[in-house]
Protein backbone atom coordinates (compact mmCIF):
# COMPACT_ATOMS: atom_id res chain seq x y z
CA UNK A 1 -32.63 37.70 58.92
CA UNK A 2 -31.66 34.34 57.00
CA UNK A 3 -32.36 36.08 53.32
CA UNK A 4 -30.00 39.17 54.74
CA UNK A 5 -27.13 36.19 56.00
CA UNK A 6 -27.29 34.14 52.73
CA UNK A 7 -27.05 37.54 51.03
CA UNK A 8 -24.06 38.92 53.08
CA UNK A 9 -22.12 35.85 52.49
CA UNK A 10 -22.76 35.46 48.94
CA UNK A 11 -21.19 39.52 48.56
CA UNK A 12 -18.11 37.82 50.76
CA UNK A 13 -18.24 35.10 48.77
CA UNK A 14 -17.69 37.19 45.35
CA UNK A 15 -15.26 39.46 47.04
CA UNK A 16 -13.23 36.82 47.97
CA UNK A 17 -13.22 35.04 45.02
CA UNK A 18 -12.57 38.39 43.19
CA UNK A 19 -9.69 39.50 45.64
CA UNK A 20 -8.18 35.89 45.01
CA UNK A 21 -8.54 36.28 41.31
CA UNK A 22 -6.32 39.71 41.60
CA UNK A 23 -4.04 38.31 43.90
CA UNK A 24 -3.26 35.33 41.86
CA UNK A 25 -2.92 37.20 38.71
CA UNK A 26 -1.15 40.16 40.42
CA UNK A 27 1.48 37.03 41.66
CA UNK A 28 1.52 35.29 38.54
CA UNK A 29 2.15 38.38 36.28
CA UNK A 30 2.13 37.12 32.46
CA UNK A 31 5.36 38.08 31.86
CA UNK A 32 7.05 36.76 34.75
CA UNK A 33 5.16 33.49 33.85
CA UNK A 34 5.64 33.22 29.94
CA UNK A 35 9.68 34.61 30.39
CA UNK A 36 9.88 31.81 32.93
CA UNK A 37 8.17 29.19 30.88
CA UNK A 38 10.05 29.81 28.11
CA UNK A 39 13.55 29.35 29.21
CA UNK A 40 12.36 26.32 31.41
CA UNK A 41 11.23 24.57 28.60
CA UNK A 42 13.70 25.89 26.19
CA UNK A 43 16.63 24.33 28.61
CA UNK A 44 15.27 20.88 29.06
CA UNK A 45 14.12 20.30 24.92
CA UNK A 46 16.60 22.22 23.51
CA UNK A 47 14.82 24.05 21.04
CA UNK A 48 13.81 27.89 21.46
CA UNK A 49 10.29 28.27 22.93
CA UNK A 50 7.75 31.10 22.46
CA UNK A 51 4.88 31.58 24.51
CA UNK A 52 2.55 34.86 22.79
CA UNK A 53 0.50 35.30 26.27
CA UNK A 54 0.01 33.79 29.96
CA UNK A 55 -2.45 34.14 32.62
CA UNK A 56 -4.16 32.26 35.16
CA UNK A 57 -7.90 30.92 35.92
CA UNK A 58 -9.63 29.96 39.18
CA UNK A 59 -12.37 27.62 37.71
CA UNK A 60 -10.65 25.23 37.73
CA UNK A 61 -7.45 26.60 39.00
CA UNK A 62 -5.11 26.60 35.84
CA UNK A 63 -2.26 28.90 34.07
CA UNK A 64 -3.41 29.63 30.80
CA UNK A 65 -1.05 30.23 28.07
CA UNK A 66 -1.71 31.03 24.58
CA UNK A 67 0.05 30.58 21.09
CA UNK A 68 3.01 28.66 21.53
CA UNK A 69 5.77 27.37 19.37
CA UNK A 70 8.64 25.47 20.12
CA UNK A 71 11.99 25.12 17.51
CA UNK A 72 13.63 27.37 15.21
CA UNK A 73 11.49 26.02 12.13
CA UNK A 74 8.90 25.84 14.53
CA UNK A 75 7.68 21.66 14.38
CA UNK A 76 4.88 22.51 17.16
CA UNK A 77 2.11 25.16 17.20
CA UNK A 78 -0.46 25.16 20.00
CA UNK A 79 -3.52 27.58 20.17
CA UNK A 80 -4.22 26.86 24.00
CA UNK A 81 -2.35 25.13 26.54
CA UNK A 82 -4.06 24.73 29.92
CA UNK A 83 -2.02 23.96 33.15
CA UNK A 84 -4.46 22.47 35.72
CA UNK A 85 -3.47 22.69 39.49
CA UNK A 86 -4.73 23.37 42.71
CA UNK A 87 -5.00 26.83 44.41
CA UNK A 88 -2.16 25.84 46.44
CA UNK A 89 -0.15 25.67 43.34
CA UNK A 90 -1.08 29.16 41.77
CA UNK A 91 -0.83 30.75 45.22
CA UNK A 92 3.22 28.70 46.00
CA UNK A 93 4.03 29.08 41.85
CA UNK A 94 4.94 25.68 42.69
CA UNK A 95 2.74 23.13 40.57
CA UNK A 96 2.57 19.29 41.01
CA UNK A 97 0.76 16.48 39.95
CA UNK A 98 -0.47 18.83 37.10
CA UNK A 99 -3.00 17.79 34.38
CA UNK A 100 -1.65 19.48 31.00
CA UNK A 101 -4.48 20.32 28.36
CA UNK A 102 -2.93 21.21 24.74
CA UNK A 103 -5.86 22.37 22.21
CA UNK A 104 -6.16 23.20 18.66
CA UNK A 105 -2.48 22.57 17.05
CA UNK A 106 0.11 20.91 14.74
CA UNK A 107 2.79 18.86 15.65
CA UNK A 108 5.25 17.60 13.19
CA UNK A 109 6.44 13.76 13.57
CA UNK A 110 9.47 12.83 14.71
CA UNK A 111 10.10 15.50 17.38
CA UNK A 112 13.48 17.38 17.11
CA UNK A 113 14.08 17.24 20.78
CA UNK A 114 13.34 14.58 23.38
CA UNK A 115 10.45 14.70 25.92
CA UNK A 116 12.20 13.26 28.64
CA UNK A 117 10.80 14.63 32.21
CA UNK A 118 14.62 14.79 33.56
CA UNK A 119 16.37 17.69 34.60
CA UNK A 120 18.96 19.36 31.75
CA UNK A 121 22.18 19.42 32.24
CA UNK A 122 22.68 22.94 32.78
CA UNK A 123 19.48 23.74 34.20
CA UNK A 124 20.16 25.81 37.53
CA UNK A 125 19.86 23.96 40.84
CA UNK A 126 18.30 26.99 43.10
CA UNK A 127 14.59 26.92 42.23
CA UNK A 128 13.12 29.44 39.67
CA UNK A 129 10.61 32.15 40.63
CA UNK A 130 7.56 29.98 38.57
CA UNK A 131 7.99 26.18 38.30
CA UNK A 132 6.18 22.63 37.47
CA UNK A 133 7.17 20.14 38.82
CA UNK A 134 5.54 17.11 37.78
CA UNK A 135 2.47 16.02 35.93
CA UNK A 136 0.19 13.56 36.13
CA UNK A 137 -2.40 13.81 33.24
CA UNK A 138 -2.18 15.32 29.68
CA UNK A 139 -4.82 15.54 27.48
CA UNK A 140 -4.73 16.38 23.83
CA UNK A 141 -7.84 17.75 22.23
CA UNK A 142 -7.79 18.25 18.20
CA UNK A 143 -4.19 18.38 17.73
CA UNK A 144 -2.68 17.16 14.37
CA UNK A 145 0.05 15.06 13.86
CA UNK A 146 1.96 15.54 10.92
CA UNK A 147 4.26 13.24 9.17
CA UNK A 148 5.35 11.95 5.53
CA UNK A 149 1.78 10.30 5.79
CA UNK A 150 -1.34 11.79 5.79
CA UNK A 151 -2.13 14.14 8.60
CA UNK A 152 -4.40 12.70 11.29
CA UNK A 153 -6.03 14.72 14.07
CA UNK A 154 -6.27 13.00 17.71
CA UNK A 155 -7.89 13.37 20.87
CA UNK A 156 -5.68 11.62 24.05
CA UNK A 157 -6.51 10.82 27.31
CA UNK A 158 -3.30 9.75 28.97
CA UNK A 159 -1.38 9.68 32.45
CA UNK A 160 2.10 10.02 32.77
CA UNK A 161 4.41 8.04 35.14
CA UNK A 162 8.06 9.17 34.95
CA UNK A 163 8.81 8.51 31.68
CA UNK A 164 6.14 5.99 30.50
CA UNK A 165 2.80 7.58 29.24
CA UNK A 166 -0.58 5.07 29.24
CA UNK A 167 -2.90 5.63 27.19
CA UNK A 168 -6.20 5.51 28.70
CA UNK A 169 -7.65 6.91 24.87
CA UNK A 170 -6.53 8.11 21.85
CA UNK A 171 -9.11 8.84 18.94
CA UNK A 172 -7.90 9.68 15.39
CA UNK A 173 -9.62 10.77 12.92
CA UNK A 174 -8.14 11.82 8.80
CA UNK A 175 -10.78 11.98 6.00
CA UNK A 176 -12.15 8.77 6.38
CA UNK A 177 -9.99 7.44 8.69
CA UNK A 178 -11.66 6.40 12.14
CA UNK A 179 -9.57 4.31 14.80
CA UNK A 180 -9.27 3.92 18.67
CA UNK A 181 -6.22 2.85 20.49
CA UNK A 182 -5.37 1.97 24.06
CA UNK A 183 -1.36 1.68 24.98
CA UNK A 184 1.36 3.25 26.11
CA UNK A 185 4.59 4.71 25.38
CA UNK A 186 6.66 3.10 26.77
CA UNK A 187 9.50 5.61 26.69
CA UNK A 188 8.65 9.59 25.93
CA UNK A 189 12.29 10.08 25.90
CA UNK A 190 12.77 7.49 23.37
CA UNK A 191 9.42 7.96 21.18
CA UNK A 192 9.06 4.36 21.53
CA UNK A 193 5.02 3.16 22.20
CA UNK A 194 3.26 -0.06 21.90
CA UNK A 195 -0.91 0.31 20.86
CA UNK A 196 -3.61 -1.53 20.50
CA UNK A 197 -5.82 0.30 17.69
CA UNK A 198 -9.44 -0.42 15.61
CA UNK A 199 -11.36 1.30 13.60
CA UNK A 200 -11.81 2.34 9.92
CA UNK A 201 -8.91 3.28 7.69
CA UNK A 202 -8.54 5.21 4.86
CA UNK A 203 -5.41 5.51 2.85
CA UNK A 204 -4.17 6.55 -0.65
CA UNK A 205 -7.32 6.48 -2.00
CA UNK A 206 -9.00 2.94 -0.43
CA UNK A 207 -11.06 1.97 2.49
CA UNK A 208 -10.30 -0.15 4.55
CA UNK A 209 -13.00 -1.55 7.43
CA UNK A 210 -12.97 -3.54 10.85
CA UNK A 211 -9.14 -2.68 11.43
CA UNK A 212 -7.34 -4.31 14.24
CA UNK A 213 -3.79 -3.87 14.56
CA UNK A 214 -1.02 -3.86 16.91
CA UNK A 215 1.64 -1.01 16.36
CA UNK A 216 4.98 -0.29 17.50
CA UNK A 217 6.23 3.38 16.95
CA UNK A 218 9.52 4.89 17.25
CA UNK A 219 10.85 8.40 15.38
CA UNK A 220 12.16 6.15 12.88
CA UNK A 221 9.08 3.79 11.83
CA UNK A 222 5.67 2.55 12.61
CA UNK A 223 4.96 -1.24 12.49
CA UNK A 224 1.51 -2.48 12.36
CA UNK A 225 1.95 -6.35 13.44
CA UNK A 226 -0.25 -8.21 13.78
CA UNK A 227 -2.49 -6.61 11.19
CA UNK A 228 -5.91 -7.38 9.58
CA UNK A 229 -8.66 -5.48 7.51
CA UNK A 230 -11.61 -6.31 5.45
CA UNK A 231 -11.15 -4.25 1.79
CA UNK A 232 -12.87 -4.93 -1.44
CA UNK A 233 -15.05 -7.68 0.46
CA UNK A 234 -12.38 -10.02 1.53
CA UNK A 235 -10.03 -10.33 4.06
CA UNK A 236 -6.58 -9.16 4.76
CA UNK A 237 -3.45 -10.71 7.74
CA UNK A 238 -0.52 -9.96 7.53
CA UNK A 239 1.59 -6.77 8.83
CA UNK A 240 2.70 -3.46 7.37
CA UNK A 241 6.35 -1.44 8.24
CA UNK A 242 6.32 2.47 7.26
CA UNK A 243 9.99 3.76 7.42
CA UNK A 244 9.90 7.58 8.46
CA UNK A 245 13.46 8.09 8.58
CA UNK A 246 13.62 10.09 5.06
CA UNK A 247 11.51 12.62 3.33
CA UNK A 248 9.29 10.00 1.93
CA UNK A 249 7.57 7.22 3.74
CA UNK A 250 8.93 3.66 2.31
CA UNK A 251 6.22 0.94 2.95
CA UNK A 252 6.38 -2.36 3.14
CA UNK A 253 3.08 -4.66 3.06
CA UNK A 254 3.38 -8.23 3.59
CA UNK A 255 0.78 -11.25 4.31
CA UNK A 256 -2.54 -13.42 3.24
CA UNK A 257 -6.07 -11.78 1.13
CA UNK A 258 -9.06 -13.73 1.21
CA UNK A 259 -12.28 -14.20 -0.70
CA UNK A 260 -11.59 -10.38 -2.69
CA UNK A 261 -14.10 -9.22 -4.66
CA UNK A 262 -11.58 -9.39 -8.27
CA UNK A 263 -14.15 -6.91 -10.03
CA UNK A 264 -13.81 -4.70 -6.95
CA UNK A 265 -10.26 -4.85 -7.71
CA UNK A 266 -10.35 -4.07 -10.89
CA UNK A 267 -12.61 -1.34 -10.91
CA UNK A 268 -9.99 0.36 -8.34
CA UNK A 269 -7.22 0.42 -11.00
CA UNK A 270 -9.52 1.60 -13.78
CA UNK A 271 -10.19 -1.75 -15.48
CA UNK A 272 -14.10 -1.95 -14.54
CA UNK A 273 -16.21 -5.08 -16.06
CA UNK A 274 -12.56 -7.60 -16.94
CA UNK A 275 -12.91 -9.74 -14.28
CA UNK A 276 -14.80 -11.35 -11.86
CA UNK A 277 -14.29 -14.27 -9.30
CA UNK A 278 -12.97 -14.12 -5.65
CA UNK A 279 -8.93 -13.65 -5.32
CA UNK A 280 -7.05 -15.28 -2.48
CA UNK A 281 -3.02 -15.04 -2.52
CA UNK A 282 0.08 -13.83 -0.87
CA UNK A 283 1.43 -10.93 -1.05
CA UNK A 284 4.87 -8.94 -0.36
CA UNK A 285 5.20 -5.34 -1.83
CA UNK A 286 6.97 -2.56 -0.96
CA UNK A 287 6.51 0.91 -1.84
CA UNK A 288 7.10 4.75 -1.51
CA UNK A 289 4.56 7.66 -1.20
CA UNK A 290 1.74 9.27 0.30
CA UNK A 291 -0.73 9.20 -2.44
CA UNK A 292 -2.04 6.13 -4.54
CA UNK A 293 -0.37 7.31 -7.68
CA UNK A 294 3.02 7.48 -6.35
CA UNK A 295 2.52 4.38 -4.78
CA UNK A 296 1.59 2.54 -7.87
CA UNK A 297 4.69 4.00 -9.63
CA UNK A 298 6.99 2.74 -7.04
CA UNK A 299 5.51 -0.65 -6.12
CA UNK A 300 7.44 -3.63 -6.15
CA UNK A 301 7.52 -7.08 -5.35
CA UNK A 302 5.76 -10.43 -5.39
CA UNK A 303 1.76 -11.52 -5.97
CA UNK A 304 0.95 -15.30 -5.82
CA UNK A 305 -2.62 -15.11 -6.57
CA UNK A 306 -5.54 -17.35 -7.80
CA UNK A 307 -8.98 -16.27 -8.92
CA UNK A 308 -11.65 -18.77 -8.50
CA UNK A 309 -14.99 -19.39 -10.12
CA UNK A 310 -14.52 -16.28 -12.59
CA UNK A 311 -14.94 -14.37 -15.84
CA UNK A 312 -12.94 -12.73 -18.68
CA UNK A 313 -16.09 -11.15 -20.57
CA UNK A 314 -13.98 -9.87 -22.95
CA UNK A 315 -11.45 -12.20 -23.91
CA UNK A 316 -12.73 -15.37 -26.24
CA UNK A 317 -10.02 -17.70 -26.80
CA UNK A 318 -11.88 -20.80 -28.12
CA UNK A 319 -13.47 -19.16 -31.24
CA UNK A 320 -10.65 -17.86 -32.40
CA UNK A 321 -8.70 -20.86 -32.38
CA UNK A 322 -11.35 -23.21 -34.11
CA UNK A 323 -11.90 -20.78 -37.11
CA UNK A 324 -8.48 -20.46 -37.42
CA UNK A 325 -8.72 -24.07 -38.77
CA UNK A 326 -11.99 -23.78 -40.29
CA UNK A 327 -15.71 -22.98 -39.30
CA UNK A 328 -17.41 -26.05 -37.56
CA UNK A 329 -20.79 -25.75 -36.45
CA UNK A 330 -19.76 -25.99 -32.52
CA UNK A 331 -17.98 -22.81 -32.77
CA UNK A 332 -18.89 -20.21 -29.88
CA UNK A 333 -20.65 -17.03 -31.26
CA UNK A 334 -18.77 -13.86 -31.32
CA UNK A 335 -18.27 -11.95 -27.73
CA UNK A 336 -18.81 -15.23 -25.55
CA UNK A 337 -16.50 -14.16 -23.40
CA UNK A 338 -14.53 -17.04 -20.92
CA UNK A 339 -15.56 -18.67 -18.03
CA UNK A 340 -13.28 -20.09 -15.66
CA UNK A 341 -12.75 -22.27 -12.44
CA UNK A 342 -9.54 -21.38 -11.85
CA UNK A 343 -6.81 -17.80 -13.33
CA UNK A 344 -3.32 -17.63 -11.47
CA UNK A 345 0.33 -17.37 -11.33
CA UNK A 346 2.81 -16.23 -9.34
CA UNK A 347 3.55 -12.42 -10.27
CA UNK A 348 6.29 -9.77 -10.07
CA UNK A 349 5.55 -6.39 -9.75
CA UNK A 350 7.87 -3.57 -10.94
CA UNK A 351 7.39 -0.20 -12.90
CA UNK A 352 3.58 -0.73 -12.48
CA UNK A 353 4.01 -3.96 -14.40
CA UNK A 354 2.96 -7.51 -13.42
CA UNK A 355 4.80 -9.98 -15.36
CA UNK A 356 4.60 -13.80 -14.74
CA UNK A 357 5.85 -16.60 -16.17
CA UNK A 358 3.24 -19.46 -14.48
CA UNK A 359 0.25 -18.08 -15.92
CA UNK A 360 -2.67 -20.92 -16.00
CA UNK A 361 -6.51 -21.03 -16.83
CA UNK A 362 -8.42 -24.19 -16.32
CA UNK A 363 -12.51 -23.55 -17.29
CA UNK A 364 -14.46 -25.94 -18.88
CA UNK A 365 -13.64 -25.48 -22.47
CA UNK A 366 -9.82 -25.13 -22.41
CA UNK A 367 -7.02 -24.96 -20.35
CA UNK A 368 -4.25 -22.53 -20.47
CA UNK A 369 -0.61 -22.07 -19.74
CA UNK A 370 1.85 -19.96 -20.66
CA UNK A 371 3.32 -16.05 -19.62
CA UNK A 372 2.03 -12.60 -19.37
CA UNK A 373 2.66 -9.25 -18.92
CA UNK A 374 0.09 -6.65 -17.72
CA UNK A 375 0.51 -3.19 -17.19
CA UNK A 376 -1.26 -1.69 -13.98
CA UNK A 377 -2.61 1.55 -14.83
CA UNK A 378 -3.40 0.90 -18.35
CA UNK A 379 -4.55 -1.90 -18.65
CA UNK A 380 -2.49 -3.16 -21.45
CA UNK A 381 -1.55 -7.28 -21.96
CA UNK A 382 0.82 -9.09 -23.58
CA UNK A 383 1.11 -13.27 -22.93
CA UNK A 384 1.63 -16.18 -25.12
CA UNK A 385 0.18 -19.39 -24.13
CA UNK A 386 -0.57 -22.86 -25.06
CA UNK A 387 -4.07 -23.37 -25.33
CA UNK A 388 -5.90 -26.84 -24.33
CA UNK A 389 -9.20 -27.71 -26.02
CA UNK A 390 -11.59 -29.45 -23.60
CA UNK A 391 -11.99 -33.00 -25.21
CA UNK A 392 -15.74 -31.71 -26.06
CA UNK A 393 -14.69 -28.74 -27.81
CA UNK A 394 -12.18 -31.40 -29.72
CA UNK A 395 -14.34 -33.26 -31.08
CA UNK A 396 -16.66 -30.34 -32.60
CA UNK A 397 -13.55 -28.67 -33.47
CA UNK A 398 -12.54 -28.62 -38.01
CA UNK A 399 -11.35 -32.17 -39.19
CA UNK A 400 -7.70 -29.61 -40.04
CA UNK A 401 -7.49 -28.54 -36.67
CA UNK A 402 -7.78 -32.04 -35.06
CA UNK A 403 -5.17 -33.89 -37.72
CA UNK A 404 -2.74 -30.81 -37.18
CA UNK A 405 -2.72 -30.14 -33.43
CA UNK A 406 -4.31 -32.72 -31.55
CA UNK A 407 -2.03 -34.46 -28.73
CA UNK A 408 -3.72 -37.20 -26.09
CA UNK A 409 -7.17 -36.49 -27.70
CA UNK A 410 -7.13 -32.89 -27.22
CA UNK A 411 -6.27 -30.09 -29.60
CA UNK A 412 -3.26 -27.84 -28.25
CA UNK A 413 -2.41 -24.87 -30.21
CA UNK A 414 0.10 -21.81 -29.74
CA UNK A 415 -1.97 -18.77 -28.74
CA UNK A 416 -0.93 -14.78 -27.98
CA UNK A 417 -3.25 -12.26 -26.72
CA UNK A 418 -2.61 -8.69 -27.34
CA UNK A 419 -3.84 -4.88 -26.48
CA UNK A 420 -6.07 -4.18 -23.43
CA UNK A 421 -8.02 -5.91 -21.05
CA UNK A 422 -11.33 -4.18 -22.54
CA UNK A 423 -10.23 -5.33 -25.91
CA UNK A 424 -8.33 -8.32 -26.20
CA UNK A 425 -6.90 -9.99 -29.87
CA UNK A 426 -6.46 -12.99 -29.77
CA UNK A 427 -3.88 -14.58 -32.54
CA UNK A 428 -3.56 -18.07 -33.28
CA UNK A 429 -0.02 -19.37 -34.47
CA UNK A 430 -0.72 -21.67 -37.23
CA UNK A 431 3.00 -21.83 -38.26
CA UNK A 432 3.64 -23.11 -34.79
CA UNK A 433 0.49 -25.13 -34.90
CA UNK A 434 1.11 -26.83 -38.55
CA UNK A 435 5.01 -27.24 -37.33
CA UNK A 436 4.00 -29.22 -34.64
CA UNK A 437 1.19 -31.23 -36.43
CA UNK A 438 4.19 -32.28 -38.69
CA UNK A 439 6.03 -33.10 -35.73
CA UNK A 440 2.96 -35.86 -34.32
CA UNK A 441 2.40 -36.64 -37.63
CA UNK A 442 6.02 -37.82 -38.31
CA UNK A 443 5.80 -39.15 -34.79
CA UNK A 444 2.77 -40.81 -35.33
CA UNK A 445 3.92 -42.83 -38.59
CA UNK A 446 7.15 -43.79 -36.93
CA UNK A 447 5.36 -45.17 -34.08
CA UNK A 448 3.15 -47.03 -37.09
CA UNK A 449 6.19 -48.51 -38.62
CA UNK A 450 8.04 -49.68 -35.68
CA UNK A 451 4.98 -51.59 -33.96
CA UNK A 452 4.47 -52.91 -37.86
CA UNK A 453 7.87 -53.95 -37.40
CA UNK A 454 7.27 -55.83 -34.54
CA UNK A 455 3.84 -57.71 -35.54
CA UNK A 456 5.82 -59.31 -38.61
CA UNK A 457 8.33 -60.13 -36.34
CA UNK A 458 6.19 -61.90 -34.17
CA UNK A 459 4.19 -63.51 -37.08
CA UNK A 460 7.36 -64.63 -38.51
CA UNK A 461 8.69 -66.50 -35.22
């Protein structure tokens, strides 16, 4: 008798459940629901709405709609939007604290319309056949956001209080890019939020790892203050500003690197094996683009940068400069390369350029100081530079180049270096270099004659 009970009410069970289902779809006819929809949220955005199909589900009570657009060049496109509510809801047409599920789309950053909850102005005051009233919860589930930057894809867990969404979750995800934020908008009418976000980043061709960042957003920008990341093994603080308000982002990147990998660097712009050491600095650039090419192109501003405990394996400036003034036996051999302890200046970029005109080298052979141009992308230099012989390197240096250029016991001569950073020239001025040995030699004998001058004046008193 219990098996034939359990059985009877399961049959009532499934009828009920089925006769529900009808009813619910019979009073929620798709048309009736996507018609009603669509001038609902047509009147309170703005923008014309299209909804392809409607229905509704018991488990878990929900409308279903399908395919939607909103605007006239449409800047959202939703596979699946899911309405959550109770049966109470379905049954009255009348839903409240509804959770809102939106699936599988594309929505274009900034918004054309406002998504302030209030009522538009000439929305009708007598209630509609199908309302919502309010919502509680909406949860976004791989939905791209699309902007003058790279598209990213999130997932959001939010709830929404009047007009102030909090962010419970939000995980986006673009190539390489990996990050997690907690927040809240502060404003949905306004597009204005406040995050918290970390993760992995991945932008315009370079990775960037343990990202923390606070960011502001509004339709016009997106501020990333304080920010810090750990690319090409250093360190970066600072903040970045990303304008939105025309067809191309403009960025602007300002604040402190730390112990960079400088052949990291270099391999990055396509100037593998030049240099090594660790970079530190300050930087403020601005920029506009998507891509690191157009980036590049447009970069500008300042670099005040110092590479420590380096190499130019390339560039040999000391044997040049001794066999210009003959061949002593302390010369370096060919290819020796430089070491330094210290390469740095203060630079300006522009037109993919760096020029400077603080350029220094101290190493243990010879100091340098003078100015420089390179060019970015190809790697081309041009600078000019006074070259310091280490006292050492003086004294093994050709009896010509020690009478001719020699100042406070070390040999300074007139250097330029020319072509790329793979394959320096370096050319020693020996016009310069014999016009100033004239110069301390003339200086020299005068200094002779006057303090003769003197001792006979003091032998003859």
């Amino acid at each position: 008798m219990l098996k034939r009970a359990l059985i009877a009410l399961a049959v009532i069970l499934v009828a009920f459940t089925a006769a529900l289902y009808f009813a619910i779809n019979r009073g929620l006819h798709g048309d009736l629901v996507r018609s009603t929809l669509e001038a609902q949220l047509a009147a309170r955005l703005g923008q014309p709405v299209h909804i392809g199909s409607a229905g509704a589900s018991l488990f878990p009570p929900s409308l279903d709609l399908r395919d939607i657009t909103i605007g006239k060049v449409p800047s959202v496109r939703l596979a699946h939007v899911q309405i959550v509510t109770g049966l109470r809801g379905l049954l009255s047409r009348r839903i409240e604290e509804a959770e809102i599920v939106l699936a599988s789309g594309q929505v274009a950053w900034p918004l054309p319309f406002t998504l302030s909850p209030q009522r538009a102005p000439n929305e009708p005051e007598s209630p509609p056949p199908f309302t919502i009233q309010s919502v509680r919860r909406i949860t976004l589930r791989d939905v791209t956001i699309v902007t003058g930057l790279p598209p990213v894809t999130v997932d959001l867990d939010a709830s929404l209080q009047g007009d102030r969404l909090e962010i419970a979750r939000l995980a986006a995800r673009s190539d390489k890019t990996r990050l997690e934020a907690t927040g809240a908008f502060d404003s949905l009418a306004r597009l204005q939020a406040r995050l918290n976000v970390k993760g992995n980043l991945s932008f315009a061709g370079y990775d960037a790892t343990n990202l923390a960042a606070g960011i502001a957003i509004t339709p016009q920008s997106i501020v990333l203050n304080p920010l810090s990341f750990r690319m090409f093994d250093g360190g970066f603080r600072g903040r970045l500003d990303a304008d939105l308000r025309g067809a191309v982002p403009q960025l602007r990147l300002n604040g402190d690197v730390d112990r960079v990998n400088a052949a990291e660097v270099m391999k990055a712009f396509g100037s593998e094996g030049t240099l090594t050491g660790t970079l530190g600095g300050r930087l403020s650039l601005a920029g506009s683009g998507t891509d690191a090419s157009s980036l590049l192109r447009t970069a500008r501003g300042t670099i005040a940068a110092t590479v420590k405990n380096g190499t130019l394996p390339h560039l040999d400036m000391v044997r040049p400069i001794v066999l210009a003034f003959g061949k002593p036996s302390g010369a370096p051999p060919e290819g020796s390369g430089s070491t330094f302890s210290t390469l740095g200046g203060t630079f300006a970029l522009a037109a993919s350029t760096l020029t400077t005109d603080d350029l220094s080298l101290a190493s243990r052979d010879f100091d340098m100081a003078g100015r420089g141009r390179l060019h970015v992308a190809g790697g081309t230099v041009d600078a000019t530079a006074d070259v310091v012989l280490s006292k050492e390197l003086t004294a093994q240096s050709g009896t010509d180049l020690r009478r001719y250029a020699q100042e406070d016991g070390r040999v300074i001569v007139p250097a330029t270096i020319h072509g790329t950073l793979e394959r320096p020239t370096v050319f020693v001025d020996v016009a310069e270099a014999t016009r100033r040995a004239l110069s301390n030699e003339i200086r020299r004998r005068a200094q002779d004659f006057i303090g003769g001058l003197f001792k006979k004046k003091k032998g003859g008193g």
